[in-house]
PDB file of N, CA and C in Angstrom:
ATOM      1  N   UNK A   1     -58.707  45.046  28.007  1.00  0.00           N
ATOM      2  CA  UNK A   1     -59.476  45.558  26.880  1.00  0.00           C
ATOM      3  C   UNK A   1     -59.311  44.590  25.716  1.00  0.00           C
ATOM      4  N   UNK A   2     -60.449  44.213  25.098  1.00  0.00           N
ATOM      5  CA  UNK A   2     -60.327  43.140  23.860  1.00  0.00           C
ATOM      6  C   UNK A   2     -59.989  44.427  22.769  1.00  0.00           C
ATOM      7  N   UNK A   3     -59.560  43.551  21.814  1.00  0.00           N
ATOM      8  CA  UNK A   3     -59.356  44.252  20.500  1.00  0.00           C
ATOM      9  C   UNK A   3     -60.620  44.534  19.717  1.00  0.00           C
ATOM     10  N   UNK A   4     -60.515  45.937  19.149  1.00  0.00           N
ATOM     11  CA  UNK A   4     -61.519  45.886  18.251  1.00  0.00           C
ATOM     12  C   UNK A   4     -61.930  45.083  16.672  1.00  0.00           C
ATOM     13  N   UNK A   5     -62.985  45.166  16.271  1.00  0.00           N
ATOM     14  CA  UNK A   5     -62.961  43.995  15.291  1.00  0.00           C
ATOM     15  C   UNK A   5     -62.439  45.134  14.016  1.00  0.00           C
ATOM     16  N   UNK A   6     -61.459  44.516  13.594  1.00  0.00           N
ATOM     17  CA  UNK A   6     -60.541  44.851  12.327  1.00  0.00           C
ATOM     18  C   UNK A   6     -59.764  45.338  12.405  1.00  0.00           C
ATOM     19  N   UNK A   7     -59.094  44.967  13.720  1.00  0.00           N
ATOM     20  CA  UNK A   7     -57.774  45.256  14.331  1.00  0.00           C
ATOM     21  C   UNK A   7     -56.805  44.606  13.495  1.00  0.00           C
ATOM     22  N   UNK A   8     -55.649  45.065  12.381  1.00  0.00           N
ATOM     23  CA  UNK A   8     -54.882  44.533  12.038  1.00  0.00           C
ATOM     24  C   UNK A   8     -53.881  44.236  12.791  1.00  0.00           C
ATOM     25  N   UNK A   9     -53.237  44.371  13.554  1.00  0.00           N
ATOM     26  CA  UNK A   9     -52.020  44.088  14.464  1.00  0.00           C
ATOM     27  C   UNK A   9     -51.792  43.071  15.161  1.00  0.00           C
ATOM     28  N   UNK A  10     -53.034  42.481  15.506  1.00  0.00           N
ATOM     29  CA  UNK A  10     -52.941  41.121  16.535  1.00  0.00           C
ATOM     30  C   UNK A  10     -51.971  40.333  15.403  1.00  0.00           C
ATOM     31  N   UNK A  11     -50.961  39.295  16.840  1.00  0.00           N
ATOM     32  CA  UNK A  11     -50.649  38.775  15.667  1.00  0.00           C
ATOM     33  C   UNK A  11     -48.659  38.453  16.248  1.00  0.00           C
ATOM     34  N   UNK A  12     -48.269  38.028  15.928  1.00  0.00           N
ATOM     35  CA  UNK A  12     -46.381  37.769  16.358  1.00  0.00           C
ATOM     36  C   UNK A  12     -45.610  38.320  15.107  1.00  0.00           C
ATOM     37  N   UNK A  13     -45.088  39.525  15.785  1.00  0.00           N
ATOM     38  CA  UNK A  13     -43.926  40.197  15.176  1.00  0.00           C
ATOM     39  C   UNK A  13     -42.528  39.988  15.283  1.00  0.00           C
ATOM     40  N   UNK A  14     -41.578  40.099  14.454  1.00  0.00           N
ATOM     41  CA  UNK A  14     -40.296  39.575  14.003  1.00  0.00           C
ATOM     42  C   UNK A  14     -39.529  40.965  13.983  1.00  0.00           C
ATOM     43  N   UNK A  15     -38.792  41.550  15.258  1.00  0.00           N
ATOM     44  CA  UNK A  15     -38.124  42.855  15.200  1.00  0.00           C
ATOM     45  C   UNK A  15     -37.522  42.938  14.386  1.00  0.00           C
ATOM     46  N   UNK A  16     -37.025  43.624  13.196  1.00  0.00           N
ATOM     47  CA  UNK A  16     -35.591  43.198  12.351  1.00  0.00           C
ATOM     48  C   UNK A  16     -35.149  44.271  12.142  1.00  0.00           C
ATOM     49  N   UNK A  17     -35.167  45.524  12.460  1.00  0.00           N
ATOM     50  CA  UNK A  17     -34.373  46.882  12.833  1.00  0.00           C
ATOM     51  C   UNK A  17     -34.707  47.582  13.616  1.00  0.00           C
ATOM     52  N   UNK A  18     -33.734  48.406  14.512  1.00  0.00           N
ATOM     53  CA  UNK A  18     -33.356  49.959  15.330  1.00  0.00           C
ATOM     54  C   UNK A  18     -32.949  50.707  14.755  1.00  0.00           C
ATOM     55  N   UNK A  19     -33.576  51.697  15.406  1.00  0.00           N
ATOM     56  CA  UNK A  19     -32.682  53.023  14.695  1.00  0.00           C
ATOM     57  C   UNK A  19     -31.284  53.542  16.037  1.00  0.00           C
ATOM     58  N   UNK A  20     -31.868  52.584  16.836  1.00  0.00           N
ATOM     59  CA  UNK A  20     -30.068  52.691  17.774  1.00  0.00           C
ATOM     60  C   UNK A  20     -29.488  51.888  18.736  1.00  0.00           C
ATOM     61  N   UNK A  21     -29.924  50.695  18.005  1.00  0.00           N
ATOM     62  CA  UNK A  21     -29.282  49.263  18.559  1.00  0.00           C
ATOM     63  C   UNK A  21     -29.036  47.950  16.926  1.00  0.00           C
ATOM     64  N   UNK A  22     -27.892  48.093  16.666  1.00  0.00           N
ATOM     65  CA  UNK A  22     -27.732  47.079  15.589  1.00  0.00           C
ATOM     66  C   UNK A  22     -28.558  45.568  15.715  1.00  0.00           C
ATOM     67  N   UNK A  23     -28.563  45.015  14.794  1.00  0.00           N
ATOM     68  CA  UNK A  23     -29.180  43.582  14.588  1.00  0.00           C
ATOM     69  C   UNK A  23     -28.547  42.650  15.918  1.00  0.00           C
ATOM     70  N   UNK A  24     -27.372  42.783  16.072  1.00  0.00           N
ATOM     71  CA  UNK A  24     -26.945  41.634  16.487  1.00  0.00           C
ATOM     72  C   UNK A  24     -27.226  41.605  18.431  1.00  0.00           C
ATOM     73  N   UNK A  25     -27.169  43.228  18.584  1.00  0.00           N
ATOM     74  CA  UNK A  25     -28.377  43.540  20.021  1.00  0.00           C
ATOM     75  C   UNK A  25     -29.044  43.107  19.844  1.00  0.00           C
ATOM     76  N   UNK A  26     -30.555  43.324  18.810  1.00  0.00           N
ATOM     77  CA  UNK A  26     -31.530  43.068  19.349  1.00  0.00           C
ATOM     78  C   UNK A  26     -32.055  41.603  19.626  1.00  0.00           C
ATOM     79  N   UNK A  27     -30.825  40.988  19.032  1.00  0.00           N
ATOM     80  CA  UNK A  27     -31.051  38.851  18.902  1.00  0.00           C
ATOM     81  C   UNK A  27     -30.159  38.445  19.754  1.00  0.00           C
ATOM     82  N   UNK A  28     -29.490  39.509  20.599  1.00  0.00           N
ATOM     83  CA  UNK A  28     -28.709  38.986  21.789  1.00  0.00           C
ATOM     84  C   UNK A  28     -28.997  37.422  22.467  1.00  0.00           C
ATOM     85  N   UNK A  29     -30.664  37.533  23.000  1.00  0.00           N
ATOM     86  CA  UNK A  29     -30.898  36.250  23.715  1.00  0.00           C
ATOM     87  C   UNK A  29     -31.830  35.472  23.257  1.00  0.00           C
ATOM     88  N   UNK A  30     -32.910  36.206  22.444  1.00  0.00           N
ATOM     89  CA  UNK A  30     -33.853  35.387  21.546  1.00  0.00           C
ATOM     90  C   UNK A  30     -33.997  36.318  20.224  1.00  0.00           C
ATOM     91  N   UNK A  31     -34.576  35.930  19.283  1.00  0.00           N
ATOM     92  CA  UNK A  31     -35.125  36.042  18.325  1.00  0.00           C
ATOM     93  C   UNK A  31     -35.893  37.611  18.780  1.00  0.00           C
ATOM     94  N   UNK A  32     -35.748  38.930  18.156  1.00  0.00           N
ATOM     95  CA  UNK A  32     -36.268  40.247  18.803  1.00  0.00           C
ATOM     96  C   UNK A  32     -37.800  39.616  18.623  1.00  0.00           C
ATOM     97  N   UNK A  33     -38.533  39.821  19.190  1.00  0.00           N
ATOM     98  CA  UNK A  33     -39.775  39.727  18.900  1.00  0.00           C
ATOM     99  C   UNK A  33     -40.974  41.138  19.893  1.00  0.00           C
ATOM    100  N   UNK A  34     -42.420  40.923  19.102  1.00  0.00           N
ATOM    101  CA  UNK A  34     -43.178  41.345  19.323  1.00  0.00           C
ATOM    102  C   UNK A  34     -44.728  40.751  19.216  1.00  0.00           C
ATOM    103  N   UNK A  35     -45.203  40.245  20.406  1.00  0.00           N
ATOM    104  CA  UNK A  35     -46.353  39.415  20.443  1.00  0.00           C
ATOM    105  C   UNK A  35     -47.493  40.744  20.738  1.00  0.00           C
ATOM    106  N   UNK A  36     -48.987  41.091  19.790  1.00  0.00           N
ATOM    107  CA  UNK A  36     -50.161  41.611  20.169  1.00  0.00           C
ATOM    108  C   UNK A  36     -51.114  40.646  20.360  1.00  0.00           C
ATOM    109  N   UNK A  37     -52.051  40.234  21.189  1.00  0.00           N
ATOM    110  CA  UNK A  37     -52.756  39.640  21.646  1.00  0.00           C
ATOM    111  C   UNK A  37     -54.098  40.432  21.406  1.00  0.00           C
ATOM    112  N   UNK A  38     -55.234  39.801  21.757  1.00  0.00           N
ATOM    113  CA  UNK A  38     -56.821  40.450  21.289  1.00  0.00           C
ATOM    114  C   UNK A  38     -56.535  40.823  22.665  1.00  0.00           C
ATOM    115  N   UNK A  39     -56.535  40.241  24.014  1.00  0.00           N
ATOM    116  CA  UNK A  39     -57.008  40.412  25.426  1.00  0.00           C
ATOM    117  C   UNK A  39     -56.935  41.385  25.719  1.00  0.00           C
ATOM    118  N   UNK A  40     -55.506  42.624  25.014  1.00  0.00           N
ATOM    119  CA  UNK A  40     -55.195  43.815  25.875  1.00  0.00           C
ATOM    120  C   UNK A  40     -53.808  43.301  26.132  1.00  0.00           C
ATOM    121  N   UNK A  41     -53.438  42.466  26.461  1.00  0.00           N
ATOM    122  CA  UNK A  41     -51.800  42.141  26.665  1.00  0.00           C
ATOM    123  C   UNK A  41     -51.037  41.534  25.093  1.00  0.00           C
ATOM    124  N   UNK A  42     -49.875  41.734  25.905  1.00  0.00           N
ATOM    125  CA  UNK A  42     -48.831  41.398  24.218  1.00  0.00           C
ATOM    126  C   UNK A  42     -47.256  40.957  25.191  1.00  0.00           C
ATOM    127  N   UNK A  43     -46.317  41.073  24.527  1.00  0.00           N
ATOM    128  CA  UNK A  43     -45.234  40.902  24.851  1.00  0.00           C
ATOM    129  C   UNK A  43     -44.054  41.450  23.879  1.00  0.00           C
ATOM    130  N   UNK A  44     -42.699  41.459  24.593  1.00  0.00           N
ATOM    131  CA  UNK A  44     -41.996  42.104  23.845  1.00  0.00           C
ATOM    132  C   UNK A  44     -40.587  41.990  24.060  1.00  0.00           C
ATOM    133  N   UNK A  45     -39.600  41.442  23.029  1.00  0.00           N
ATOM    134  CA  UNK A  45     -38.361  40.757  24.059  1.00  0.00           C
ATOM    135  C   UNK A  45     -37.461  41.269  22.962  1.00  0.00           C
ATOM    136  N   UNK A  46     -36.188  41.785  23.109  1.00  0.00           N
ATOM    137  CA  UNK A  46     -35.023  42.246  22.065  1.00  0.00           C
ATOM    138  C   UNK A  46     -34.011  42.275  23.220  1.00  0.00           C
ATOM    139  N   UNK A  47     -32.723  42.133  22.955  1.00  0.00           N
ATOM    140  CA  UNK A  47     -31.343  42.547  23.449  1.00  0.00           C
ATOM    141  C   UNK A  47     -31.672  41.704  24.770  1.00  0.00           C
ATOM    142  N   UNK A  48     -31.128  42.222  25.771  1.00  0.00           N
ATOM    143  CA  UNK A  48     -31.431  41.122  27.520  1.00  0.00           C
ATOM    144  C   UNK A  48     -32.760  41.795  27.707  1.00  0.00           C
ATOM    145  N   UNK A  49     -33.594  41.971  27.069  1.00  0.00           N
ATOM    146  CA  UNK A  49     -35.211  43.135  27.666  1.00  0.00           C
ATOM    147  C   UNK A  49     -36.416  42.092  27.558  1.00  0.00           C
ATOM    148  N   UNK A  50     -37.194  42.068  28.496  1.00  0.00           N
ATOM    149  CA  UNK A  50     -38.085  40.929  27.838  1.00  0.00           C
ATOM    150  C   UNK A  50     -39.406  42.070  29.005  1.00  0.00           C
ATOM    151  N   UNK A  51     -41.137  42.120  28.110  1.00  0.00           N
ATOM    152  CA  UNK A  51     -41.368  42.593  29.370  1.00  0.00           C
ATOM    153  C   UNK A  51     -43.067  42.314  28.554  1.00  0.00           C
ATOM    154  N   UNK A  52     -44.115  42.357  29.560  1.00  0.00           N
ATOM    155  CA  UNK A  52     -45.252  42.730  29.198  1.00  0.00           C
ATOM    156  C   UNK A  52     -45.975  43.870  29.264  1.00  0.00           C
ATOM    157  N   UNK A  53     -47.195  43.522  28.015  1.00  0.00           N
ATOM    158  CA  UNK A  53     -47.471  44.868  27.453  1.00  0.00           C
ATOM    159  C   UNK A  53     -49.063  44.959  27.772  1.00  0.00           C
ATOM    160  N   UNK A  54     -49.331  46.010  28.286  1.00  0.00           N
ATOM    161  CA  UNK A  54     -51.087  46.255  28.319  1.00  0.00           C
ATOM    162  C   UNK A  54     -51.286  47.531  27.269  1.00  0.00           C
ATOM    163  N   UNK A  55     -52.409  46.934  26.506  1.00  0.00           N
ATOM    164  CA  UNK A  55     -52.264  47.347  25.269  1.00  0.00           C
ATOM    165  C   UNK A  55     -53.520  47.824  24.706  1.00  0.00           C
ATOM    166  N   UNK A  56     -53.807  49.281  24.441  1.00  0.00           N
ATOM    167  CA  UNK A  56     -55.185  50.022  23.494  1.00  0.00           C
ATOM    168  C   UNK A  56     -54.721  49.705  22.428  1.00  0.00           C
ATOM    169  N   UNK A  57     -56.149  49.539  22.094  1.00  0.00           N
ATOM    170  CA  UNK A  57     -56.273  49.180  20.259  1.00  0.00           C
ATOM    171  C   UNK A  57     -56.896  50.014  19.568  1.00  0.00           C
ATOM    172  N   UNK A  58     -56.450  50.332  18.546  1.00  0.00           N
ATOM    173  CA  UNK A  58     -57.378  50.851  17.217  1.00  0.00           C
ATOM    174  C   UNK A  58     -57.050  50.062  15.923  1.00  0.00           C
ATOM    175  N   UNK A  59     -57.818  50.269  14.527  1.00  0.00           N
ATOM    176  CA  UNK A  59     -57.993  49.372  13.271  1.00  0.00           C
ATOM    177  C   UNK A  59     -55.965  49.120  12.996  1.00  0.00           C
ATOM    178  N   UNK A  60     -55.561  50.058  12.901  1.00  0.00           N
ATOM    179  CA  UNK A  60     -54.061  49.999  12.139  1.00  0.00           C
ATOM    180  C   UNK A  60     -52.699  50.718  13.144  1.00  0.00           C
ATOM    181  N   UNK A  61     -53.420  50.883  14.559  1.00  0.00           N
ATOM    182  CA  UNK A  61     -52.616  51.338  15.469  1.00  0.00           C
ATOM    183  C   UNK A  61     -52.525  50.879  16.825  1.00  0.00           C
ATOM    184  N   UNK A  62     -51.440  50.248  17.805  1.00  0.00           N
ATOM    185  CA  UNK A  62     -51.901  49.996  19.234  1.00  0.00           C
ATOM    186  C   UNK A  62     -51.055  50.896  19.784  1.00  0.00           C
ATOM    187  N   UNK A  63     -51.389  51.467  21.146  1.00  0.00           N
ATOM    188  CA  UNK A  63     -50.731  51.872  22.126  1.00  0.00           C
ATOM    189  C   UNK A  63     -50.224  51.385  23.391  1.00  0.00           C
ATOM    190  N   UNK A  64     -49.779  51.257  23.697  1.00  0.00           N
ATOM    191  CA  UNK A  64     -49.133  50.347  24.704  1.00  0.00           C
ATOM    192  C   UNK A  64     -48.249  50.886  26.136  1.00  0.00           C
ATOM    193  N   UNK A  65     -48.618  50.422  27.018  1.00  0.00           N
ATOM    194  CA  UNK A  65     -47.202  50.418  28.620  1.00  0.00           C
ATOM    195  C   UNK A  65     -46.474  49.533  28.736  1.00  0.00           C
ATOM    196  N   UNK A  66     -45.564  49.060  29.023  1.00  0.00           N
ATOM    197  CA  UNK A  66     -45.058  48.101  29.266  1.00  0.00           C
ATOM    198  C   UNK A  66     -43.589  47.597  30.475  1.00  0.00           C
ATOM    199  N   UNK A  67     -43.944  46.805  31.123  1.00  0.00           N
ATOM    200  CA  UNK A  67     -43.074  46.638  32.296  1.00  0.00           C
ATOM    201  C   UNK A  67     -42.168  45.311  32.221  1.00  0.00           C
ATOM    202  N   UNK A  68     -40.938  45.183  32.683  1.00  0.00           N
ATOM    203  CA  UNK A  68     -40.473  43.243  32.542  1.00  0.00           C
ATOM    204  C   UNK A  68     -39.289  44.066  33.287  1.00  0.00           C
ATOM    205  N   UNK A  69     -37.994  43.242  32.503  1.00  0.00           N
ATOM    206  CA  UNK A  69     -36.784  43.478  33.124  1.00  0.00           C
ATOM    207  C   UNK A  69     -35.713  43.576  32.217  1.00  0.00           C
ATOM    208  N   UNK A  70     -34.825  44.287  32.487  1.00  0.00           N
ATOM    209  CA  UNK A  70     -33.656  44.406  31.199  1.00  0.00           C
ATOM    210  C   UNK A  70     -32.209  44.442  31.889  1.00  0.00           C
ATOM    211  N   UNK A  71     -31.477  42.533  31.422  1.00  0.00           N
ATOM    212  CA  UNK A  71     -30.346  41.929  32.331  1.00  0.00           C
ATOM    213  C   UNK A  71     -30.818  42.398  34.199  1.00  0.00           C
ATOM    214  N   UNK A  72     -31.720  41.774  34.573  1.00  0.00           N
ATOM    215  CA  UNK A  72     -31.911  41.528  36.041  1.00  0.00           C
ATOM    216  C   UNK A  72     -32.789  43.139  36.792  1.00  0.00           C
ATOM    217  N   UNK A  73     -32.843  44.137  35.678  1.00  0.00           N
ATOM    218  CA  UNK A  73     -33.155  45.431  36.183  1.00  0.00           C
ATOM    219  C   UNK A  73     -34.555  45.632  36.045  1.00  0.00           C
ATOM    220  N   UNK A  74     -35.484  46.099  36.853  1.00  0.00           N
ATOM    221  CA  UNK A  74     -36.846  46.240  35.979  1.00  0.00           C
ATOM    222  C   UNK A  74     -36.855  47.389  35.645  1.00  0.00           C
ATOM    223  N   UNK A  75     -37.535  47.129  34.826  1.00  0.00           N
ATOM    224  CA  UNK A  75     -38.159  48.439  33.690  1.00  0.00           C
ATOM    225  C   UNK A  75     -38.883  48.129  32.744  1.00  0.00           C
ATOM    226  N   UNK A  76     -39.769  50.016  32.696  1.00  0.00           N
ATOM    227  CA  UNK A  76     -41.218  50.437  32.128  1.00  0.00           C
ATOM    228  C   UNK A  76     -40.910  50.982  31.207  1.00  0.00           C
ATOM    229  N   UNK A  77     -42.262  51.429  30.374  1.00  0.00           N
ATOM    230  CA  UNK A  77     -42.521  52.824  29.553  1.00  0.00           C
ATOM    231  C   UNK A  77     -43.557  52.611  29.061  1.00  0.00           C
ATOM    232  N   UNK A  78     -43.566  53.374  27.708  1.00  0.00           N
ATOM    233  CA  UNK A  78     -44.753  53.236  26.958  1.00  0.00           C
ATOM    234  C   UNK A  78     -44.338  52.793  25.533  1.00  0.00           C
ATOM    235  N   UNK A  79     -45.092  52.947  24.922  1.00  0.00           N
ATOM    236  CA  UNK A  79     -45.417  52.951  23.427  1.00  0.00           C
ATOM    237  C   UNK A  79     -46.071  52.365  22.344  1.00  0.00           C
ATOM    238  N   UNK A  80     -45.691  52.837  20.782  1.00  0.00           N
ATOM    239  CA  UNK A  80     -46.988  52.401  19.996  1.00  0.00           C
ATOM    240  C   UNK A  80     -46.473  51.798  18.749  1.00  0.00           C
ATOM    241  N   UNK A  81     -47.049  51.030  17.972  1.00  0.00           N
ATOM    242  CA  UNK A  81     -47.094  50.420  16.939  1.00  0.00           C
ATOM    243  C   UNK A  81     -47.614  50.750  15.738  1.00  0.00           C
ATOM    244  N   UNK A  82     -47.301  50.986  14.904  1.00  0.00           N
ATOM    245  CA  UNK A  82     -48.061  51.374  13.422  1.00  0.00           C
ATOM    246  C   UNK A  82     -47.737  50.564  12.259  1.00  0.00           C
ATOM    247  N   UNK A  83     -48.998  50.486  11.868  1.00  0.00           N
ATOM    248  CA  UNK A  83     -49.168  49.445  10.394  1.00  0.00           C
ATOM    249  C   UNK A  83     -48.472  50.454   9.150  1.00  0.00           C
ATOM    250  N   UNK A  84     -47.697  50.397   8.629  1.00  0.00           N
ATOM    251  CA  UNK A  84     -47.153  50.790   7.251  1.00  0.00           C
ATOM    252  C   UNK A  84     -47.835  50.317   6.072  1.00  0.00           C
ATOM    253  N   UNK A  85     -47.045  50.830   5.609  1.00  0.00           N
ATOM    254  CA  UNK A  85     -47.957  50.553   3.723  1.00  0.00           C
ATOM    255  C   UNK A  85     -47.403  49.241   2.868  1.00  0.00           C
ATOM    256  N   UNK A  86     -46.469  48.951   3.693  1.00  0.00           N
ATOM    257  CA  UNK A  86     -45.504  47.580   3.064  1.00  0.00           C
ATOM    258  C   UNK A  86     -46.018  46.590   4.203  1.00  0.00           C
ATOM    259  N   UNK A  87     -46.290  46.728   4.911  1.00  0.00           N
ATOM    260  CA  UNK A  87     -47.312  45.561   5.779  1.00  0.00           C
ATOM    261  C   UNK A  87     -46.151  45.463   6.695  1.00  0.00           C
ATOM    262  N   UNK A  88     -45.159  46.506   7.300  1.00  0.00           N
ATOM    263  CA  UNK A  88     -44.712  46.053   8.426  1.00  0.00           C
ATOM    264  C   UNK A  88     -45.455  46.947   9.549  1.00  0.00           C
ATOM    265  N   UNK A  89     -44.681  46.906  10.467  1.00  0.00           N
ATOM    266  CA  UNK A  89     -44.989  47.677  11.628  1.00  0.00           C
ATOM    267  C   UNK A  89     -43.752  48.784  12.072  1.00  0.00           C
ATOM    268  N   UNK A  90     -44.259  49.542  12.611  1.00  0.00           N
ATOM    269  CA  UNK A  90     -43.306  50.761  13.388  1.00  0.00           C
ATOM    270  C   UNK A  90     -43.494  50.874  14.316  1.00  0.00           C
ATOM    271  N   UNK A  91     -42.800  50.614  14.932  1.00  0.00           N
ATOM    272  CA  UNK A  91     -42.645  50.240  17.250  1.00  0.00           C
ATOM    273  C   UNK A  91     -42.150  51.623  17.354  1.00  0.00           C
ATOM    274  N   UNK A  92     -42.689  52.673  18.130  1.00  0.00           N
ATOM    275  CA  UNK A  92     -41.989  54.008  18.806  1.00  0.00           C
ATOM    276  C   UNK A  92     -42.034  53.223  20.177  1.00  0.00           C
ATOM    277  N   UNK A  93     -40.873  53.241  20.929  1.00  0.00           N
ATOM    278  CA  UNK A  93     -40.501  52.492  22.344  1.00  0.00           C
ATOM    279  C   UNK A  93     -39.897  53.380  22.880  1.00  0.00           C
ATOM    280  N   UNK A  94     -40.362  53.591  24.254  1.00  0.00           N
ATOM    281  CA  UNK A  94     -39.621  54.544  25.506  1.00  0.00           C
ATOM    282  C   UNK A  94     -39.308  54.100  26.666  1.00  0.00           C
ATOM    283  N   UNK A  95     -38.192  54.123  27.172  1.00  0.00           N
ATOM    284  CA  UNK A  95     -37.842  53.318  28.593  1.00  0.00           C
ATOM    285  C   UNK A  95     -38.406  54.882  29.597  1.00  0.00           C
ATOM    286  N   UNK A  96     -38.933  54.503  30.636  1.00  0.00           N
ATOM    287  CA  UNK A  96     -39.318  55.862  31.456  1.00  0.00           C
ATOM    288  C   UNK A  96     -37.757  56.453  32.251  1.00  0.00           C
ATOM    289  N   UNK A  97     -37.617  57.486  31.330  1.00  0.00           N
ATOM    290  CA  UNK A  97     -36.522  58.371  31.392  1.00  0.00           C
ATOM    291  C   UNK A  97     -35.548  57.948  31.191  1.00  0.00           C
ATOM    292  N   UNK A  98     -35.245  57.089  29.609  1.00  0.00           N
ATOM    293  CA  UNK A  98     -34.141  56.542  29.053  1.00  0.00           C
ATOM    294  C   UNK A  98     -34.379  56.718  28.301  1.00  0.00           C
ATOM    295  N   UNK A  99     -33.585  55.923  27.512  1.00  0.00           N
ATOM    296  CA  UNK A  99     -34.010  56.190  25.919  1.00  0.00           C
ATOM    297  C   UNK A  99     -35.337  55.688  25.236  1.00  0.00           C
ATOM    298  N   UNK A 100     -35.136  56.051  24.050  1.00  0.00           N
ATOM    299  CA  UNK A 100     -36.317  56.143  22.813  1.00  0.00           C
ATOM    300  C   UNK A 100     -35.928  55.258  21.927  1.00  0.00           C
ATOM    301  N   UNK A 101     -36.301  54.939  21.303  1.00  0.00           N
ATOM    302  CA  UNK A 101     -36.061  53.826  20.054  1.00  0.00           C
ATOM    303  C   UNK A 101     -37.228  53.493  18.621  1.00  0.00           C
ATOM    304  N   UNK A 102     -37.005  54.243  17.647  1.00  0.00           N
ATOM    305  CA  UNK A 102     -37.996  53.162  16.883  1.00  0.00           C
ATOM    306  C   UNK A 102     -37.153  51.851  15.974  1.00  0.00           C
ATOM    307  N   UNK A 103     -38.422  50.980  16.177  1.00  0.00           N
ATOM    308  CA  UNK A 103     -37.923  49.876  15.880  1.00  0.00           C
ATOM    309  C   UNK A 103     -38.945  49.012  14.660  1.00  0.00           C
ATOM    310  N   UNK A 104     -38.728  48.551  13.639  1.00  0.00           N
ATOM    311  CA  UNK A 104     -39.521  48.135  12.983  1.00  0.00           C
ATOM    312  C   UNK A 104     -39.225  46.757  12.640  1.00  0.00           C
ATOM    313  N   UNK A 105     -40.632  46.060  12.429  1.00  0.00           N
ATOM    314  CA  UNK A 105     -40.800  44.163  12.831  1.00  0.00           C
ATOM    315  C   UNK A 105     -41.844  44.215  11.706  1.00  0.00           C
ATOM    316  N   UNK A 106     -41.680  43.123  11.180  1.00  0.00           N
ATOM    317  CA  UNK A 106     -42.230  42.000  10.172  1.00  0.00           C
ATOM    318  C   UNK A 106     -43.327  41.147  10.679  1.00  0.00           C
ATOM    319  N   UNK A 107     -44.393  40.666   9.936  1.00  0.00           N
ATOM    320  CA  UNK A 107     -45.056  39.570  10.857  1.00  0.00           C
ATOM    321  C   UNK A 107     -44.283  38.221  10.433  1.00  0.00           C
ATOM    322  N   UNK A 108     -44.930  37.568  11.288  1.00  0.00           N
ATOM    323  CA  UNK A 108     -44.009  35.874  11.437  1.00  0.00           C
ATOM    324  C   UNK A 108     -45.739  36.212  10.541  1.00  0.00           C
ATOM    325  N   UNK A 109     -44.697  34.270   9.587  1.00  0.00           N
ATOM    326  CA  UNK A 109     -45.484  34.321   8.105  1.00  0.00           C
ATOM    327  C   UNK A 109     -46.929  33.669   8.499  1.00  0.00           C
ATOM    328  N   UNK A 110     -46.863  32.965  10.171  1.00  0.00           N
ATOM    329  CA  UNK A 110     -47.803  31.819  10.589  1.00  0.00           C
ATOM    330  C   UNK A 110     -48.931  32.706  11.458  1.00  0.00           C
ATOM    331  N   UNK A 111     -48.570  33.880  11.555  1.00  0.00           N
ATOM    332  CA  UNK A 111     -49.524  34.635  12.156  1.00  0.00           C
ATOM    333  C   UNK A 111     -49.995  35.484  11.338  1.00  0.00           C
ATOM    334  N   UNK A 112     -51.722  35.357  11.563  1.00  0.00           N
ATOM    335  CA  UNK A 112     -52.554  36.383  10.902  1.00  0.00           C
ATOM    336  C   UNK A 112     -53.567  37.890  11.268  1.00  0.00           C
ATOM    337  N   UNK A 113     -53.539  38.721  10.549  1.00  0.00           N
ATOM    338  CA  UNK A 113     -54.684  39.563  11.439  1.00  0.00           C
ATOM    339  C   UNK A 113     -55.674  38.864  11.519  1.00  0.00           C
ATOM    340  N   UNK A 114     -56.396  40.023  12.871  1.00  0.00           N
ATOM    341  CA  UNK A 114     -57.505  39.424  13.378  1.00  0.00           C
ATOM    342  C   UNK A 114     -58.657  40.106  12.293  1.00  0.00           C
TER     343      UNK A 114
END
């Protein structure tokens, strides 16, 4: 699914808090990040978790599944993204039948909305 036009979200996100994994988890192996793409895919990597995302769009919201692996294990779930009023984002993240997490990311300064 392409993005719709005035999709704010496309774009590379900079994780920089959990509400239940400290900073220094989520930069375990790279830089936490959060990639949205126009195509429908994105990406998404914090702590040993790295995974891809197929991704609905709306103007200031995406929804998302997402599958990869976390330290050698695979694993899914879902979840969604929201534009705030300070121009970050709010990640609600679910491992399928683990935990929950929200997590909120910054844009990297070199990426723009679409």
């Amino acid at each position: 699914m392409t993005a719709p036009m005035g999709c704010q979200l496309i774009g590379r996100w900079r994780i920089v808090e959990a509400d239940i994994w400290d900073r220094d988890y989520l930069d375990l192996v790279e830089p936490a990040k959060m990639v949205i793409e126009a195509g429908g895919h994105g990406e998404i990597a914090f702590g040993a978790m790295q995974a891809g995302l197929d991704i609905e769009y709306a103007r200031t919201l995406v929804f998302f599944t997402w599958e990869g692996f976390d330290e050698m294990d695979h694993v899914r779930g879902t979840g969604s993204a929201e534009l705030q009023d300070d121009g970050t984002i709010e990640i609600e993240f679910a491992y399928h039948l683990g935990d929950e997490a929200t997590l909120k990311a910054e844009r990297v300064t070199s990426s723009t909305a679409c």
